[in-house]
PDB file of N, CA and C in Angstrom:
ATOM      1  N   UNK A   1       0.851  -1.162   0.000  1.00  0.00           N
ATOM      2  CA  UNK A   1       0.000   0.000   0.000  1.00  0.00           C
ATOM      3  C   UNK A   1       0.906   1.236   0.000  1.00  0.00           C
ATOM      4  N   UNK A   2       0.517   2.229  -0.805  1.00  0.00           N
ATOM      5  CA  UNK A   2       1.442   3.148  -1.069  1.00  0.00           C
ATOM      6  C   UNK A   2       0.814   4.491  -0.299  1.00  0.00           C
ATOM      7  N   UNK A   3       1.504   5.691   0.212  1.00  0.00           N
ATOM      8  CA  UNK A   3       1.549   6.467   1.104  1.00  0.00           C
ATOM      9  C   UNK A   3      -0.687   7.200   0.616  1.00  0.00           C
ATOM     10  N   UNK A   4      -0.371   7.525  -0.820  1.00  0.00           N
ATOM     11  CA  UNK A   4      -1.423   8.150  -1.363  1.00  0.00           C
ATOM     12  C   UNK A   4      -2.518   7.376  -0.940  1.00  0.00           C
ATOM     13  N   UNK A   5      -2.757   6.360  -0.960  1.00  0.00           N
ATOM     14  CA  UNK A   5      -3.614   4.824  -0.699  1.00  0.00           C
ATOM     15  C   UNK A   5      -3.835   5.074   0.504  1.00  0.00           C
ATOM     16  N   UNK A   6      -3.264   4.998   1.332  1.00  0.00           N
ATOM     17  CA  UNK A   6      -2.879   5.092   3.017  1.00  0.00           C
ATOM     18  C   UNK A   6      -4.186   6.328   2.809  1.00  0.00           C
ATOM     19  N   UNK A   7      -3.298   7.710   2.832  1.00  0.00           N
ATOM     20  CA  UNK A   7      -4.274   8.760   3.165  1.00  0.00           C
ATOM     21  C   UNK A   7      -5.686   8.800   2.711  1.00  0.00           C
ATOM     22  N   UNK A   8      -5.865   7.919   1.510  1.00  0.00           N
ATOM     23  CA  UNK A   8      -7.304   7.987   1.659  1.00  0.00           C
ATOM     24  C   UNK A   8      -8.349   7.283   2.084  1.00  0.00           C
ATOM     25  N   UNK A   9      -7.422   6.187   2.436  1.00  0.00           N
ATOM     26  CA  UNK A   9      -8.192   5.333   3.374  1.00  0.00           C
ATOM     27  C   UNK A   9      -8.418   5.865   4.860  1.00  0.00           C
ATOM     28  N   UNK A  10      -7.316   6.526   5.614  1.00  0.00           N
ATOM     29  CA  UNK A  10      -7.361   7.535   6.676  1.00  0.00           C
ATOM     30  C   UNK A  10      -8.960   8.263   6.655  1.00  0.00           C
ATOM     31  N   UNK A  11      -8.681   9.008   5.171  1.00  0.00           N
ATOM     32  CA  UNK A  11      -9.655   9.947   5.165  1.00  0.00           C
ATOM     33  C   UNK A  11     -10.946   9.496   4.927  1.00  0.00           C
ATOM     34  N   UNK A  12     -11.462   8.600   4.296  1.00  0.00           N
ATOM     35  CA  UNK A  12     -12.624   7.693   3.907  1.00  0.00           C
ATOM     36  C   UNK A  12     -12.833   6.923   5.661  1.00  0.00           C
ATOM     37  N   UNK A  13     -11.902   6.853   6.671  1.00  0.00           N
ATOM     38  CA  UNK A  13     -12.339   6.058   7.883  1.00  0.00           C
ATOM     39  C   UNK A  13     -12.851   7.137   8.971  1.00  0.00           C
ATOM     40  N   UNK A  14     -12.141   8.788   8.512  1.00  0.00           N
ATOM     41  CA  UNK A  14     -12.651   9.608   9.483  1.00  0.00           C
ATOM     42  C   UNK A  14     -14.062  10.165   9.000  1.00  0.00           C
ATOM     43  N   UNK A  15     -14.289  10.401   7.767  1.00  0.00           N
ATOM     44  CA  UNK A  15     -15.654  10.391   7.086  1.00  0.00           C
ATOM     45  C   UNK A  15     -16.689   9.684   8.175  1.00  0.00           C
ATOM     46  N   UNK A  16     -16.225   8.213   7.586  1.00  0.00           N
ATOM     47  CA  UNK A  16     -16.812   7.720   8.051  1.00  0.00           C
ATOM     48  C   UNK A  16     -17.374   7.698  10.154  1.00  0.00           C
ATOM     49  N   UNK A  17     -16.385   7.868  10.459  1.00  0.00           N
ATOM     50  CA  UNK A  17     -16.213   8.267  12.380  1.00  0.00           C
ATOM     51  C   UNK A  17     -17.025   9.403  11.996  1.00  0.00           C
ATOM     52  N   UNK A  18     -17.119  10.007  11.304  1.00  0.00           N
ATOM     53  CA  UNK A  18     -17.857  11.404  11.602  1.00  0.00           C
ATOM     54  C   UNK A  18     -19.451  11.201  11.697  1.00  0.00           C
ATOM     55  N   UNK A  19     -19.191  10.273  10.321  1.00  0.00           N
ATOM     56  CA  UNK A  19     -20.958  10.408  10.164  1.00  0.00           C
ATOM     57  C   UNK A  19     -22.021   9.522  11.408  1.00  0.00           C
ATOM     58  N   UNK A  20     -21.213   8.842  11.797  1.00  0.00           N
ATOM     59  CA  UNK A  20     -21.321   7.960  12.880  1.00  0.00           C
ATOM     60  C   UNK A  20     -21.513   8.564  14.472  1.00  0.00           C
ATOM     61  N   UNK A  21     -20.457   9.031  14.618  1.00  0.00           N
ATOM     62  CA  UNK A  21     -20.913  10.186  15.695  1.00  0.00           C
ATOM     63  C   UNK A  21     -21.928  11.565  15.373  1.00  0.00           C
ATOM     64  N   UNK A  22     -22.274  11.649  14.678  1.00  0.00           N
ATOM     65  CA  UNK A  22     -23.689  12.170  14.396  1.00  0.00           C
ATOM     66  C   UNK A  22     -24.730  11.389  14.445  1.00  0.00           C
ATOM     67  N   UNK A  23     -24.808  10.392  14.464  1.00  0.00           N
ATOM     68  CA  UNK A  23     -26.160   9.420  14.312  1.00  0.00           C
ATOM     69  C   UNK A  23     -26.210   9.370  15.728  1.00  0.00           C
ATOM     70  N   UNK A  24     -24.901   9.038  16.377  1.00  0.00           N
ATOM     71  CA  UNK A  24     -25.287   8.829  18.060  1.00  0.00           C
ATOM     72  C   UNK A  24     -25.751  10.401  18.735  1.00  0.00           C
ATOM     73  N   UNK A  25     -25.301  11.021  18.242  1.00  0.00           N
ATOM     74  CA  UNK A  25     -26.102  12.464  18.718  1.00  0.00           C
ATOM     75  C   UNK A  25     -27.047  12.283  18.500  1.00  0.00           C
ATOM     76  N   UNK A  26     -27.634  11.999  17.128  1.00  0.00           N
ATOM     77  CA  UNK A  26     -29.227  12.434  16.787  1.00  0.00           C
ATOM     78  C   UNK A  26     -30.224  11.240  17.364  1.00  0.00           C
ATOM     79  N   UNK A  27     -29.572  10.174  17.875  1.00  0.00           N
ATOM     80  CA  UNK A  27     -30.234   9.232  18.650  1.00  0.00           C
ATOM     81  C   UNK A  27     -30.175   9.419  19.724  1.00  0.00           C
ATOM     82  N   UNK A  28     -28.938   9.889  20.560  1.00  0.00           N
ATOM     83  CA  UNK A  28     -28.655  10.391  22.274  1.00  0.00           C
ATOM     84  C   UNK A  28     -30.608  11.475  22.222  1.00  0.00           C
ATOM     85  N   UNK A  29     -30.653  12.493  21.361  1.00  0.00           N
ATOM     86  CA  UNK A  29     -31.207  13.309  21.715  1.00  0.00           C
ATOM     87  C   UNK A  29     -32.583  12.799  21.220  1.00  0.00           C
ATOM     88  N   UNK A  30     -32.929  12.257  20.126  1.00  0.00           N
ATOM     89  CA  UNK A  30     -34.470  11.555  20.020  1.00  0.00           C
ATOM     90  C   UNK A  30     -34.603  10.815  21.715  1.00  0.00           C
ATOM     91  N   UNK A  31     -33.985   9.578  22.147  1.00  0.00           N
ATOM     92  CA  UNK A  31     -33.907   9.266  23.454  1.00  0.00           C
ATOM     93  C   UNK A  31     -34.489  10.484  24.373  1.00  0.00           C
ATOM     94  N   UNK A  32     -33.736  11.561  24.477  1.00  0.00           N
ATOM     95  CA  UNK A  32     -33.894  12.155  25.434  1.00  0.00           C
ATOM     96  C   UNK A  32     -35.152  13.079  25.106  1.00  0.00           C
ATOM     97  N   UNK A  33     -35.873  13.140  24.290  1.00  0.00           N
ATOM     98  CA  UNK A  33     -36.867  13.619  24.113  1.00  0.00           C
ATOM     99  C   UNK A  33     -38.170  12.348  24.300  1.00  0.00           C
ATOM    100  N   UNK A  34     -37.850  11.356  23.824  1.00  0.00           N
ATOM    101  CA  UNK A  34     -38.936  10.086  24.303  1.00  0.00           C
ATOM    102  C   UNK A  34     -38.783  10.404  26.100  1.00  0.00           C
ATOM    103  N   UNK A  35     -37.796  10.533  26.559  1.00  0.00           N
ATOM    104  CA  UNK A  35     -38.008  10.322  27.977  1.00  0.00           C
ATOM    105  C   UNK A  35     -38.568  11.531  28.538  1.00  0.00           C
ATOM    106  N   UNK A  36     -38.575  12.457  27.577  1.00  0.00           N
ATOM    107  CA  UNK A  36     -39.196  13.998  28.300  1.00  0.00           C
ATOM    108  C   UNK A  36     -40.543  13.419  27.367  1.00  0.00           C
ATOM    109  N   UNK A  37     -40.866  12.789  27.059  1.00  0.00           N
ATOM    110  CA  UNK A  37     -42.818  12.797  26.957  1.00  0.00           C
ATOM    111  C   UNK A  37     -43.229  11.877  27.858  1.00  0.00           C
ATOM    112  N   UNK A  38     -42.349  10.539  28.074  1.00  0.00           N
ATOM    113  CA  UNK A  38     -42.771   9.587  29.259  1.00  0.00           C
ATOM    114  C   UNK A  38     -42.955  10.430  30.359  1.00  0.00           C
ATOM    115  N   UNK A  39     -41.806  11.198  30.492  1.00  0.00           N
ATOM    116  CA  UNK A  39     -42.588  12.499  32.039  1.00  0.00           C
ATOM    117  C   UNK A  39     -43.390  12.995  32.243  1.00  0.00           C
ATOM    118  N   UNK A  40     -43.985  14.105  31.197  1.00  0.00           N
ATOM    119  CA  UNK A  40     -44.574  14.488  30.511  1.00  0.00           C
ATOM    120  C   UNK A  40     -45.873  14.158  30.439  1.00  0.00           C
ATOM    121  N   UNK A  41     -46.287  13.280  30.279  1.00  0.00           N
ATOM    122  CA  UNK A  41     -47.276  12.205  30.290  1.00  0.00           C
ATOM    123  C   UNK A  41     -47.882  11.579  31.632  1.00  0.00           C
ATOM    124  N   UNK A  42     -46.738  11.802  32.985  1.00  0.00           N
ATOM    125  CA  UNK A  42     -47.394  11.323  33.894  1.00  0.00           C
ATOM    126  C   UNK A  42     -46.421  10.080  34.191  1.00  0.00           C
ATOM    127  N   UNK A  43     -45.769   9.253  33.619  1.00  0.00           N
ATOM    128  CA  UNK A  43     -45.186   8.116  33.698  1.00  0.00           C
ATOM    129  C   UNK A  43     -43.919   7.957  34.288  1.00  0.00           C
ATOM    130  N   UNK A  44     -43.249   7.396  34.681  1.00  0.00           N
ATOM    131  CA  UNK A  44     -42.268   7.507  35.557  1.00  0.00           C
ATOM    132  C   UNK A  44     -40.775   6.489  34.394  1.00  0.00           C
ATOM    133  N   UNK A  45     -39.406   7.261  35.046  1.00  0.00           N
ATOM    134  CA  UNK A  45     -38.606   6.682  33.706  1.00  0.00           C
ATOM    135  C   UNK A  45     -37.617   6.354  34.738  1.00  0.00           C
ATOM    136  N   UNK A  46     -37.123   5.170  34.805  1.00  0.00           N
ATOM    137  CA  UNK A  46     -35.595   4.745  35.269  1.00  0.00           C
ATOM    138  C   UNK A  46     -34.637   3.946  34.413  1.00  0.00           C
ATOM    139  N   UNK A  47     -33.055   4.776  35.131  1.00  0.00           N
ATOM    140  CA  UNK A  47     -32.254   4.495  33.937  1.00  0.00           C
ATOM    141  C   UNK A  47     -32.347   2.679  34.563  1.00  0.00           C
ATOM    142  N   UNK A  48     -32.094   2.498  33.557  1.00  0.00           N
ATOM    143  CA  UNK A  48     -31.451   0.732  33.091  1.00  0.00           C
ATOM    144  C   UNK A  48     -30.345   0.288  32.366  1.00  0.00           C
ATOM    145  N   UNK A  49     -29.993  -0.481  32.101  1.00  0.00           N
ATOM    146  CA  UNK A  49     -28.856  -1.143  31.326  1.00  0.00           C
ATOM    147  C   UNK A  49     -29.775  -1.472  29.519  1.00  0.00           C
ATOM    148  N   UNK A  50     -30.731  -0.985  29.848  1.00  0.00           N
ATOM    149  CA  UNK A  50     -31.000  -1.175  28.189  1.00  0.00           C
ATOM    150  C   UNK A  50     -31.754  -2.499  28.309  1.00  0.00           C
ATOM    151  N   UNK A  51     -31.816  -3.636  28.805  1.00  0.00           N
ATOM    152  CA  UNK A  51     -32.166  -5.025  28.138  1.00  0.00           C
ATOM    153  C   UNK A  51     -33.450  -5.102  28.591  1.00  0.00           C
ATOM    154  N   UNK A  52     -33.732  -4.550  29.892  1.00  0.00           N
ATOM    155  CA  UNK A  52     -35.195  -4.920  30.435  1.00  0.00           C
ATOM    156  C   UNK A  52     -36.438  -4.362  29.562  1.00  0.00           C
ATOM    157  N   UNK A  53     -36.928  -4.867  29.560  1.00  0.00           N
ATOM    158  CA  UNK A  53     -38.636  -5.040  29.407  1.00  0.00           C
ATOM    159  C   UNK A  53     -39.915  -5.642  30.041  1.00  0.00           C
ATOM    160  N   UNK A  54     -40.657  -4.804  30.672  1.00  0.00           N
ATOM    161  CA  UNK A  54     -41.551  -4.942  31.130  1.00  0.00           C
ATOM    162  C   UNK A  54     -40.994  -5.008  32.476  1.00  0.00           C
ATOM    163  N   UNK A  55     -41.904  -5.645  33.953  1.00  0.00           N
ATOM    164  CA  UNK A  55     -41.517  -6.050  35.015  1.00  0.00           C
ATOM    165  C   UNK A  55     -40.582  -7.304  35.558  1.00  0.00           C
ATOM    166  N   UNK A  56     -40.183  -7.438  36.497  1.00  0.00           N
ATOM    167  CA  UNK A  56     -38.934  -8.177  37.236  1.00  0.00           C
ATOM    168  C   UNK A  56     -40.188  -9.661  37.043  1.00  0.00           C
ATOM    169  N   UNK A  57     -41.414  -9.392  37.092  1.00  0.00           N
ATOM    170  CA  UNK A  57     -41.843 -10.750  37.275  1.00  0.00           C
ATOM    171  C   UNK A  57     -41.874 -11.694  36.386  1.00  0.00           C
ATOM    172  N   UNK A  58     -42.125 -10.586  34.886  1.00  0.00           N
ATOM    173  CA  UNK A  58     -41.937 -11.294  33.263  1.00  0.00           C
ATOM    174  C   UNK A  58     -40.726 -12.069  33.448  1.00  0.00           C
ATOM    175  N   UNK A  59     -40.129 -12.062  34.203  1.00  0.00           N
ATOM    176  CA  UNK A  59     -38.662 -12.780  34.245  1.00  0.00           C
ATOM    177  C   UNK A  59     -38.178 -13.707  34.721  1.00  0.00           C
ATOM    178  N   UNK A  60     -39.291 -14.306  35.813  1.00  0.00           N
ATOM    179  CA  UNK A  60     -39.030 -15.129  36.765  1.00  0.00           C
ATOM    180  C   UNK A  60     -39.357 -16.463  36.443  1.00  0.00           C
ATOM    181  N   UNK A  61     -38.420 -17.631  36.209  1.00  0.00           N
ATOM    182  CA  UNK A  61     -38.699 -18.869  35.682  1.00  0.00           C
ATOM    183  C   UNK A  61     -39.652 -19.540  36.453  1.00  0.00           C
ATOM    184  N   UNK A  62     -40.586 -19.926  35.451  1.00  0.00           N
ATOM    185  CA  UNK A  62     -41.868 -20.984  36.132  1.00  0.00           C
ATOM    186  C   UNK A  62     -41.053 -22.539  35.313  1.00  0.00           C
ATOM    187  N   UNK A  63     -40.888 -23.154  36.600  1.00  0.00           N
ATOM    188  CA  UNK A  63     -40.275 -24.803  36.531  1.00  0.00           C
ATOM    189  C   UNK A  63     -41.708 -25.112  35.497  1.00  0.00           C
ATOM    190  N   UNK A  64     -43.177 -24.976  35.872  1.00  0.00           N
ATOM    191  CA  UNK A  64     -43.439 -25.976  34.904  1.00  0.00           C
ATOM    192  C   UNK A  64     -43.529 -25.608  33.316  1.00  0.00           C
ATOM    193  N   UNK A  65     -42.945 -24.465  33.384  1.00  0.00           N
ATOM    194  CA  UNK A  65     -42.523 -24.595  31.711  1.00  0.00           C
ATOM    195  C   UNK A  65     -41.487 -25.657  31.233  1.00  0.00           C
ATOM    196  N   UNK A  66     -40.381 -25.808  32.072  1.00  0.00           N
ATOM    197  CA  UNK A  66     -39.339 -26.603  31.361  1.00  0.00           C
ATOM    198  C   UNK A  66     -39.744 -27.985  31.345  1.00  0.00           C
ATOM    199  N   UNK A  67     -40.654 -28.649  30.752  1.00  0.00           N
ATOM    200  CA  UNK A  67     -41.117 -29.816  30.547  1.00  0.00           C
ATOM    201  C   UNK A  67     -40.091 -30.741  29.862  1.00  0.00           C
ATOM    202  N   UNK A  68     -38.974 -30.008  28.849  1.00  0.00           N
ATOM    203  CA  UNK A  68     -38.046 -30.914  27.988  1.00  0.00           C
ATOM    204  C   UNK A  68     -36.683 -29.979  28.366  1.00  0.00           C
ATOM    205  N   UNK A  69     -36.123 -31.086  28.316  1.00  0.00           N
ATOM    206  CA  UNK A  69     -34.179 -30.657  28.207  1.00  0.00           C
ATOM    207  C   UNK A  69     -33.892 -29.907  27.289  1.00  0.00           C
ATOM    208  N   UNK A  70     -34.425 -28.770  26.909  1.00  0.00           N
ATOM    209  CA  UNK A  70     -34.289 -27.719  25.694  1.00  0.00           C
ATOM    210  C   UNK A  70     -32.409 -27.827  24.971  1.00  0.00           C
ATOM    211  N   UNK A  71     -31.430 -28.141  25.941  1.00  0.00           N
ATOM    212  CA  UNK A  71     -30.190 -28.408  25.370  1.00  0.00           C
ATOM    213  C   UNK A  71     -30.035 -29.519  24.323  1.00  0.00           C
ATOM    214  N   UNK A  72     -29.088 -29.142  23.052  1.00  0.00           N
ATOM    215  CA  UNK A  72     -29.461 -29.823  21.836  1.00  0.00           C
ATOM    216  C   UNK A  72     -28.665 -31.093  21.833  1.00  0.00           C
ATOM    217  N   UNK A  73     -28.926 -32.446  21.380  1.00  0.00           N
ATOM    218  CA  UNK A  73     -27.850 -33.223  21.363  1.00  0.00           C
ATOM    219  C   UNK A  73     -26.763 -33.497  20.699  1.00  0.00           C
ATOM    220  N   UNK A  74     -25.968 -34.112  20.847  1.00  0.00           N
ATOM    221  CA  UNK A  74     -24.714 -34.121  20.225  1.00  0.00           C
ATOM    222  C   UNK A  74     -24.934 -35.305  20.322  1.00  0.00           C
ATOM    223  N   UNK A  75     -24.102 -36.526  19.234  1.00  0.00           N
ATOM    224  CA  UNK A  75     -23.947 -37.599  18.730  1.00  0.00           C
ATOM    225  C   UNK A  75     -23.253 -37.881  18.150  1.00  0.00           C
ATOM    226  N   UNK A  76     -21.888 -38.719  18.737  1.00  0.00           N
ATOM    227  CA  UNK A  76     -20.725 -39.189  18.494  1.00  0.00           C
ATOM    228  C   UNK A  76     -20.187 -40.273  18.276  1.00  0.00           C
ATOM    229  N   UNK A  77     -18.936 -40.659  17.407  1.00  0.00           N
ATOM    230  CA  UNK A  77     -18.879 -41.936  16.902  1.00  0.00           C
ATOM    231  C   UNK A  77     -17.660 -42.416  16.602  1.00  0.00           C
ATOM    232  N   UNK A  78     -17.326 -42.719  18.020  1.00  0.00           N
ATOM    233  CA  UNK A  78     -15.547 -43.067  17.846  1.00  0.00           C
ATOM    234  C   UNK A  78     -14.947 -44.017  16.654  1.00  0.00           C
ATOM    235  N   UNK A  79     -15.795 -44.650  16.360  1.00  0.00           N
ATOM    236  CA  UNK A  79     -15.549 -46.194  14.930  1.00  0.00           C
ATOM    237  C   UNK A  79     -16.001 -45.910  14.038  1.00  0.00           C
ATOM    238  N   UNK A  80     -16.466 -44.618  13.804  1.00  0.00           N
ATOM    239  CA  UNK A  80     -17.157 -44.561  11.823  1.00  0.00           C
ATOM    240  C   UNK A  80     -18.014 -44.470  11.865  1.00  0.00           C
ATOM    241  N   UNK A  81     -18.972 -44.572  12.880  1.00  0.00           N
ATOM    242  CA  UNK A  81     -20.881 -44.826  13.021  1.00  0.00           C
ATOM    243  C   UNK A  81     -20.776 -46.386  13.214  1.00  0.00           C
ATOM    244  N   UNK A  82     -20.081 -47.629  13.755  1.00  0.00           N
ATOM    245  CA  UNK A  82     -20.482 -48.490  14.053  1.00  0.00           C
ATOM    246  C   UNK A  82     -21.198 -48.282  15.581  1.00  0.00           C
ATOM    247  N   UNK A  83     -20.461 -47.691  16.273  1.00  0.00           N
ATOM    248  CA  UNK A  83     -20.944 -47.175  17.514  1.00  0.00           C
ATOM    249  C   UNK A  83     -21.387 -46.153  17.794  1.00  0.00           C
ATOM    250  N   UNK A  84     -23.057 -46.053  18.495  1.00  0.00           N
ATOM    251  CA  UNK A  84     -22.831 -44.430  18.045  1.00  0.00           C
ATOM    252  C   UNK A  84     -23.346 -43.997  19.736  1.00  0.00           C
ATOM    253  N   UNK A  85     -23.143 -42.747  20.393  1.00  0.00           N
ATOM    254  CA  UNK A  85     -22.880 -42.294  21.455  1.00  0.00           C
ATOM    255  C   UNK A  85     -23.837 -40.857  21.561  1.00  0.00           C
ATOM    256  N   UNK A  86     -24.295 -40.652  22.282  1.00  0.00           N
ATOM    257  CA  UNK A  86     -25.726 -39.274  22.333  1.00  0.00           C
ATOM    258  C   UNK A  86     -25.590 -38.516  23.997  1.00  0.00           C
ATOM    259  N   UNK A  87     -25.320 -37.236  24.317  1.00  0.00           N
ATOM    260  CA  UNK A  87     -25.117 -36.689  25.172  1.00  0.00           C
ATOM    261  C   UNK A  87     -25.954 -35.229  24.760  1.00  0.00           C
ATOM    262  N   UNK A  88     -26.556 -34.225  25.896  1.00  0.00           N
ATOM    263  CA  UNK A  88     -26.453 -33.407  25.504  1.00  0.00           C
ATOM    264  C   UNK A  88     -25.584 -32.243  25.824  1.00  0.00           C
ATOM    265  N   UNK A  89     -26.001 -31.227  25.535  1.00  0.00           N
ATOM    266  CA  UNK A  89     -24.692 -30.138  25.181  1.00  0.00           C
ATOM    267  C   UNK A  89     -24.466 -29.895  26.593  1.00  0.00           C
ATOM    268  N   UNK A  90     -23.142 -29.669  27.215  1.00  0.00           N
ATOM    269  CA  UNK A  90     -22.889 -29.399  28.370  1.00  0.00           C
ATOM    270  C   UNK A  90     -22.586 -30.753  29.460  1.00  0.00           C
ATOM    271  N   UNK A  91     -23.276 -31.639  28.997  1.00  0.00           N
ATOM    272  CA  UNK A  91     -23.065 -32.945  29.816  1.00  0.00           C
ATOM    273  C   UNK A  91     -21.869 -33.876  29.043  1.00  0.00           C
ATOM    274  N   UNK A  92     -21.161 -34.635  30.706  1.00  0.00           N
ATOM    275  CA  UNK A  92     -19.733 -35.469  29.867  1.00  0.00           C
ATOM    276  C   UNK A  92     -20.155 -36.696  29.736  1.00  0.00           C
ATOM    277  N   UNK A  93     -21.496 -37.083  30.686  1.00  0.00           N
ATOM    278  CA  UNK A  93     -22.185 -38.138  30.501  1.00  0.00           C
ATOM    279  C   UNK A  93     -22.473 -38.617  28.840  1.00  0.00           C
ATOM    280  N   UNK A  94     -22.187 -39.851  28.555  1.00  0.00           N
ATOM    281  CA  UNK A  94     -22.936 -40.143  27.335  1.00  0.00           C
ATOM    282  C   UNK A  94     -23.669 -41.844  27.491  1.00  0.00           C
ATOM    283  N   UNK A  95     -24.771 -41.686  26.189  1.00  0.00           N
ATOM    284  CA  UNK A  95     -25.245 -42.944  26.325  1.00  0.00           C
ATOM    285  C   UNK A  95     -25.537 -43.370  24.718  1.00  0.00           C
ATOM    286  N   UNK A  96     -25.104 -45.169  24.485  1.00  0.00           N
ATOM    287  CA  UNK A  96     -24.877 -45.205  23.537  1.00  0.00           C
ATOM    288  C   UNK A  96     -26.399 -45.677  23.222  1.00  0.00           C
ATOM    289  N   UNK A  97     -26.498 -45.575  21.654  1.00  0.00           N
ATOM    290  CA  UNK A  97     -27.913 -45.890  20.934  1.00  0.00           C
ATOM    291  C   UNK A  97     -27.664 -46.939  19.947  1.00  0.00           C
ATOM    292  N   UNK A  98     -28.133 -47.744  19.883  1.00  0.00           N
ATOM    293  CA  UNK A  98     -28.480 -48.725  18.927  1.00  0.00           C
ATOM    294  C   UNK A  98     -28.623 -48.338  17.279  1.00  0.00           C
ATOM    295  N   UNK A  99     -27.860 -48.672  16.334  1.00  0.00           N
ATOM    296  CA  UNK A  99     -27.990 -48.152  15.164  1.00  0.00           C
ATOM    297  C   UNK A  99     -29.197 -48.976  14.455  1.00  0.00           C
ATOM    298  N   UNK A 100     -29.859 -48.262  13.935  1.00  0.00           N
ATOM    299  CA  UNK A 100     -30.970 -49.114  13.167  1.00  0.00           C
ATOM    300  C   UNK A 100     -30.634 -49.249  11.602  1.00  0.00           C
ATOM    301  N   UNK A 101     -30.133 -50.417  10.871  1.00  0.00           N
ATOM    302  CA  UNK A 101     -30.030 -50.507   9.826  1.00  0.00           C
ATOM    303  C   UNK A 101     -30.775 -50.205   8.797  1.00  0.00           C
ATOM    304  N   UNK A 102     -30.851 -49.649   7.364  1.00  0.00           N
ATOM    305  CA  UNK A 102     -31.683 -49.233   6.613  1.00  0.00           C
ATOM    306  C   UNK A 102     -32.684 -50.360   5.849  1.00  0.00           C
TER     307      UNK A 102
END
């Protein structure tokens, strides 16, 4: 890469940084105008980390949902597929399965 090359790639990356830090302005400040109508409105606003939605209770695992081992299996085969071996993800446990011929 030759010096001329260089600089305009420089210059095509600060372009680019520029236009970019303008979008986060013009989003910092849409934000801060959504949160001045939630006030506005009567409604109450606390900062967060961004991920939440809705209440702490939407969140709280109900056991009888997990009816199945939602972790996916894995199935392994030290001899080629003569033997074949089924665990799921996270477990060192394995158990072997019977191959059913075609």
């Amino acid at each position: 890469m030759d010096k001329q090359m260089y600089k305009q790639l420089v210059a095509e990356y600060m372009r680019r940084e520029a236009k970019l830090k303008q979008q986060v302005l013009e989003l910092t400040m849409e934000n801060a105008e959504l949160k001045d109508m939630v006030l506005d409105s009567g409604g109450t606003y606390a900062e967060t980390d961004g991920y939440e939605v809705g209440s702490p209770s939407d969140y709280k695992e109900d056991p009888q949902l997990n009816l199945f081992d939602e972790r996916p299996m894995i199935y392994e085969s030290p001899d080629g597929g003569k033997t074949i071996y089924g665990r799921r993800a996270g477990d060192s446990v394995r158990e072997q399965f019977n191959r059913e011929c075609d």
